[in-house]
C-alpha atoms as a PDB file:
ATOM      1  CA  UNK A   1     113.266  77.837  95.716  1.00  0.00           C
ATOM      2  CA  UNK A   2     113.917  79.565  92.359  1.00  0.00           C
ATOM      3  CA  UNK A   3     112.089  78.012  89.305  1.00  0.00           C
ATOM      4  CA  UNK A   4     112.391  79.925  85.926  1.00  0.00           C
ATOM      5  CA  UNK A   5     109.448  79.199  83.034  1.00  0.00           C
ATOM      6  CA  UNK A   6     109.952  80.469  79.621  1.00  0.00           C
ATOM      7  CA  UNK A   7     106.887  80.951  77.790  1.00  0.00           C
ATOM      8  CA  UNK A   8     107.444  80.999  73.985  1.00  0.00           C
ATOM      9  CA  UNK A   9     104.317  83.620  72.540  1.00  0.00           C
ATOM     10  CA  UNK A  10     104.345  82.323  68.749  1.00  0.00           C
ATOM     11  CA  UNK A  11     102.103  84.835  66.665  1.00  0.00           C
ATOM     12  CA  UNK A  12     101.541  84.274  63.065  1.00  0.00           C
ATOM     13  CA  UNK A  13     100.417  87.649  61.691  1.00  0.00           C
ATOM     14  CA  UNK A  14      99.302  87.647  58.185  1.00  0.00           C
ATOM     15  CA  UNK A  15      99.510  90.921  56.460  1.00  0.00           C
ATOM     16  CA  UNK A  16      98.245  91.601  53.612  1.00  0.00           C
ATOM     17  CA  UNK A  17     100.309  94.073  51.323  1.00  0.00           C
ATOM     18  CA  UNK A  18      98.622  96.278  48.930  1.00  0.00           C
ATOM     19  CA  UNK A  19      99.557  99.400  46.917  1.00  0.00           C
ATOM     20  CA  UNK A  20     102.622 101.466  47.406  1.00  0.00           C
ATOM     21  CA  UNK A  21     103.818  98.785  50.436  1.00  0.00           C
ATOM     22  CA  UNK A  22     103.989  96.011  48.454  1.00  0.00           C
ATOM     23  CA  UNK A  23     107.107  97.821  46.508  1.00  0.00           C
ATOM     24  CA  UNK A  24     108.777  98.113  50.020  1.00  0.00           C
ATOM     25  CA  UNK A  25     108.158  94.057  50.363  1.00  0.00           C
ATOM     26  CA  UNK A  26     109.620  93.366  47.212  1.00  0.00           C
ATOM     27  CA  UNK A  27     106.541  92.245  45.677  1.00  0.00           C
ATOM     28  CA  UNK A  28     104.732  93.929  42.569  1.00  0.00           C
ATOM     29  CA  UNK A  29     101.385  96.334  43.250  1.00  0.00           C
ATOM     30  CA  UNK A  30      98.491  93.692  41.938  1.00  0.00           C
ATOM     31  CA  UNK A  31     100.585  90.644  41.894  1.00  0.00           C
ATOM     32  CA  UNK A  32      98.426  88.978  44.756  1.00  0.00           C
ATOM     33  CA  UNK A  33     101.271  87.991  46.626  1.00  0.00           C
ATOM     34  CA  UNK A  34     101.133  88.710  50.433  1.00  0.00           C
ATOM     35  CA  UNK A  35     103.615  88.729  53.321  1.00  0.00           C
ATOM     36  CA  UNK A  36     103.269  86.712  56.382  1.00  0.00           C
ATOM     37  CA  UNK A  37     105.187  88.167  59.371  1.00  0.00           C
ATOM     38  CA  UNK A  38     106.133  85.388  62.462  1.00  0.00           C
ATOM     39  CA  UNK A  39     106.428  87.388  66.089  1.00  0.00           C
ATOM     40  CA  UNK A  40     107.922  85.083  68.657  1.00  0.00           C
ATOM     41  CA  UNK A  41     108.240  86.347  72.066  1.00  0.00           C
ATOM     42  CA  UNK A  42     110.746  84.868  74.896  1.00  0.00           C
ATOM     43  CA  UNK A  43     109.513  85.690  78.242  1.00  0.00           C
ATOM     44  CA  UNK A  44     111.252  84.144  81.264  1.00  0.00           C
ATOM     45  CA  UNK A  45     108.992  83.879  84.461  1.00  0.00           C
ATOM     46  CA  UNK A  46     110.980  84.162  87.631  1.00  0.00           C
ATOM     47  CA  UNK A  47     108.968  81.900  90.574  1.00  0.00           C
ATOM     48  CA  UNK A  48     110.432  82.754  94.268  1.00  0.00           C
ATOM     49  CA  UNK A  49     109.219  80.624  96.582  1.00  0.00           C
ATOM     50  CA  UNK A  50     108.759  82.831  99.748  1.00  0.00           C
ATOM     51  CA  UNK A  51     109.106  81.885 103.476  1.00  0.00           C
ATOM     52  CA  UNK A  52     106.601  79.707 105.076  1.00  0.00           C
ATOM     53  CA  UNK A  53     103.820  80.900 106.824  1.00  0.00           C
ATOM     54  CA  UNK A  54     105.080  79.186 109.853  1.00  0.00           C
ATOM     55  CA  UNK A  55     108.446  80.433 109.865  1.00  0.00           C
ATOM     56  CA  UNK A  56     107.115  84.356 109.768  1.00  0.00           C
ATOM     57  CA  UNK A  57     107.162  86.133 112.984  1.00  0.00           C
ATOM     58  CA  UNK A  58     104.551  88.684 113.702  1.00  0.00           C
ATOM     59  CA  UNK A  59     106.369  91.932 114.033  1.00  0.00           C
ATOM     60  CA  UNK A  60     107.046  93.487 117.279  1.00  0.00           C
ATOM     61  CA  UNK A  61     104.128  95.521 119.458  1.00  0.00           C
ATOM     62  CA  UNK A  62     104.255  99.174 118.974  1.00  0.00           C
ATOM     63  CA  UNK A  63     106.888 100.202 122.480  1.00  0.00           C
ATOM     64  CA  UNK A  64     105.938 103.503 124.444  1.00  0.00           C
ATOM     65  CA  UNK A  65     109.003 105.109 122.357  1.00  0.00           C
ATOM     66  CA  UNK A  66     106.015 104.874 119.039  1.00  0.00           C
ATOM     67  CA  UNK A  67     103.375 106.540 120.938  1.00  0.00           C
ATOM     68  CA  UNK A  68     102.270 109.680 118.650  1.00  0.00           C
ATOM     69  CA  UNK A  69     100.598 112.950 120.322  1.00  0.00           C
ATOM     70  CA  UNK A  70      97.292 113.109 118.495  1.00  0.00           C
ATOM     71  CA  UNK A  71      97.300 116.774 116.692  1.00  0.00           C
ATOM     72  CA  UNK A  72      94.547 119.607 117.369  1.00  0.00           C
ATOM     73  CA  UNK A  73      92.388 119.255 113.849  1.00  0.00           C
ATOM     74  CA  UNK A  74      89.504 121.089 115.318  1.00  0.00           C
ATOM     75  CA  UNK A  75      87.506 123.512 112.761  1.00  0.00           C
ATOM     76  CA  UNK A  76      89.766 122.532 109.657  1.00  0.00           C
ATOM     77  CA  UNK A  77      88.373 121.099 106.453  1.00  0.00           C
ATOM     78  CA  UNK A  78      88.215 117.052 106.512  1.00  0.00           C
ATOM     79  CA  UNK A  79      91.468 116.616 103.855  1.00  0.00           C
ATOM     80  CA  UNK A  80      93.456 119.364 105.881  1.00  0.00           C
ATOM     81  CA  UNK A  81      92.794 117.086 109.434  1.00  0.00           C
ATOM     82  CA  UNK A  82      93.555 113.639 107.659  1.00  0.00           C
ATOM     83  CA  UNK A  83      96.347 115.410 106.175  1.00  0.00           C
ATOM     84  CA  UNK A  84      97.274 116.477 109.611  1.00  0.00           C
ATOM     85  CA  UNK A  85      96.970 113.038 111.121  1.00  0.00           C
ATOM     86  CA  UNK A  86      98.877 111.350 108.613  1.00  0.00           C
ATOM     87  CA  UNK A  87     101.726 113.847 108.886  1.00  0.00           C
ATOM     88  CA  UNK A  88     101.994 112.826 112.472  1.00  0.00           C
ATOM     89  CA  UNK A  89     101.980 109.113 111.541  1.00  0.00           C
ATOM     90  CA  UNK A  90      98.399 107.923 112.300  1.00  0.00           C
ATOM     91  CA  UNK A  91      96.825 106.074 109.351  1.00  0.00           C
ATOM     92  CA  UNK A  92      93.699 104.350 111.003  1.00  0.00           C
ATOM     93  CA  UNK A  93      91.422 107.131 110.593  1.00  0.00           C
ATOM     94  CA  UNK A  94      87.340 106.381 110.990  1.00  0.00           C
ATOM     95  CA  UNK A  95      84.888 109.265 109.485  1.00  0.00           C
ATOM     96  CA  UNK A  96      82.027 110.152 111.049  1.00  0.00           C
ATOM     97  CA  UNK A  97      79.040 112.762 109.976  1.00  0.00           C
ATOM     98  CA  UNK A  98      78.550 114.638 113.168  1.00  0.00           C
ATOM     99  CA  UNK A  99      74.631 115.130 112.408  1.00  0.00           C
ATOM    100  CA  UNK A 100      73.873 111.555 112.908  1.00  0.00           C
ATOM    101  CA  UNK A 101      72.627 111.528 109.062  1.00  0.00           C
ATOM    102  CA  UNK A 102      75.584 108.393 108.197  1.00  0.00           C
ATOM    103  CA  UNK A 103      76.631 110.277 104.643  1.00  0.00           C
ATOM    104  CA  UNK A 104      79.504 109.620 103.154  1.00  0.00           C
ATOM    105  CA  UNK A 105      82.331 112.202 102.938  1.00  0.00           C
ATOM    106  CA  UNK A 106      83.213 111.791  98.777  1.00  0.00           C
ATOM    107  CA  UNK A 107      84.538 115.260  98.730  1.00  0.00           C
ATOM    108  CA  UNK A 108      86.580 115.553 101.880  1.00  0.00           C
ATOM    109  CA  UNK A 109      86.886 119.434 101.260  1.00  0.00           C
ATOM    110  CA  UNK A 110      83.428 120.281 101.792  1.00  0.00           C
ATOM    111  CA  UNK A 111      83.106 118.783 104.864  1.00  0.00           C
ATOM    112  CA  UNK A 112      84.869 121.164 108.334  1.00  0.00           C
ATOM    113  CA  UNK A 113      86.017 119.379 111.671  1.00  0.00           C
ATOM    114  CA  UNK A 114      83.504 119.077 114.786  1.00  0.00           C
ATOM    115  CA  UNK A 115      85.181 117.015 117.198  1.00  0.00           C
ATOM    116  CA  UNK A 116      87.746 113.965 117.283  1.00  0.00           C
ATOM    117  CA  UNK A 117      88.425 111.261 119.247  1.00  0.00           C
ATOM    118  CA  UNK A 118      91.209 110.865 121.018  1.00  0.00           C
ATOM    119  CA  UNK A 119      91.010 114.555 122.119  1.00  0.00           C
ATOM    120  CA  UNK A 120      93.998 116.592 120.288  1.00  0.00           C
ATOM    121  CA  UNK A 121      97.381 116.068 123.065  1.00  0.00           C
ATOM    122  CA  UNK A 122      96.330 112.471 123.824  1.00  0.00           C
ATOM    123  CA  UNK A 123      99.541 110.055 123.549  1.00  0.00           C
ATOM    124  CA  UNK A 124      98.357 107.082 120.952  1.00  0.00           C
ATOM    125  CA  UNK A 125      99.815 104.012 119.702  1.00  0.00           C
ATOM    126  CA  UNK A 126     100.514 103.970 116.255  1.00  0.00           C
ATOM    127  CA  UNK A 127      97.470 101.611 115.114  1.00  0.00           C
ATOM    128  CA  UNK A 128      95.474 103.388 117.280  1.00  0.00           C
ATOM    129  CA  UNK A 129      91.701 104.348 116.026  1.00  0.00           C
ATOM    130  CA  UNK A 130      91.288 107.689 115.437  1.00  0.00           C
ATOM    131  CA  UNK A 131      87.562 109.292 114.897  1.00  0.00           C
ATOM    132  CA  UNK A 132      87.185 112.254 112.837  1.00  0.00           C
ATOM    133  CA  UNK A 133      83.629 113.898 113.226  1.00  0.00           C
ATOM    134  CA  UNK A 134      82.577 116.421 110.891  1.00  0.00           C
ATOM    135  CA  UNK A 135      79.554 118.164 108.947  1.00  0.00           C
ATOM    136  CA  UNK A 136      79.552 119.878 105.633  1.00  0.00           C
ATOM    137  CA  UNK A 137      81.049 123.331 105.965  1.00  0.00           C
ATOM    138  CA  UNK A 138      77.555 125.089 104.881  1.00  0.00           C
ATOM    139  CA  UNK A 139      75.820 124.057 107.384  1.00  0.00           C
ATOM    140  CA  UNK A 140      75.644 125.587 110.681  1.00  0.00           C
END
């Protein structure tokens, strides 16, 4: 269903002319007199009614034709490996910090491969999980 609402914006400005713009209004420098401006905006509001829920299909499981070979990532920084894994078309990418200390990777630079999961060769579905364990690169 298609269902268009205009919405009429009606702004009453009031400016107040003094000085040298008052001779570009027509009025006279001192005279008092000020200019109202009126800004009225048309917009038109375009409301398409999308399908059901119940008439969506969920789309088709991932066939053996999808599967992706998980790339090597070992000893690269932790942007070059997600880099990596995104190039070969795996999004669902879980961090982990190898030392067991939980920190966050903010700057995904400083931080260097230890070990993934899947193991780099492995055949994955697309949506598969893929675990990316690393350290920061200074520490040994």
């Amino acid at each position: 269903m298609n269902r268009s609402v205009k919405v009429r914006l009606g702004v009453g400005i009031g400016v107040v002319v003094l000085g040298s713009l008052a001779g570009a209004c027509g009025a006279q420098p001192g005279s008092g007199t000020s200019g109202t401006t009126a800004v009225t905006a048309t917009q038109t509001v375009t409301d398409t009614a999308g399908p059901s829920a119940a008439s969506v299909s969920p789309p088709p499981p991932p066939t053996a034709s999808a599967d992706i070979v998980v790339p090597d990532v070992s000893g690269m920084n932790h942007q070059a490996a997600q880099n990596a894994m995104q190039a070969a078309g795996l999004y669902n990418l879980r961090e982990v910090d190898s030392t067991g200390r939980h920190r966050a990777m903010i700057l995904d630079r400083n931080w260097c491969q230890t070990g993934q999961d899947p193991k780099p060769g492995t055949k994955v579905a697309v949506h598969a999980v893929i675990t990316l364990y690393a350290r920061k690169c200074d520490e040994h």
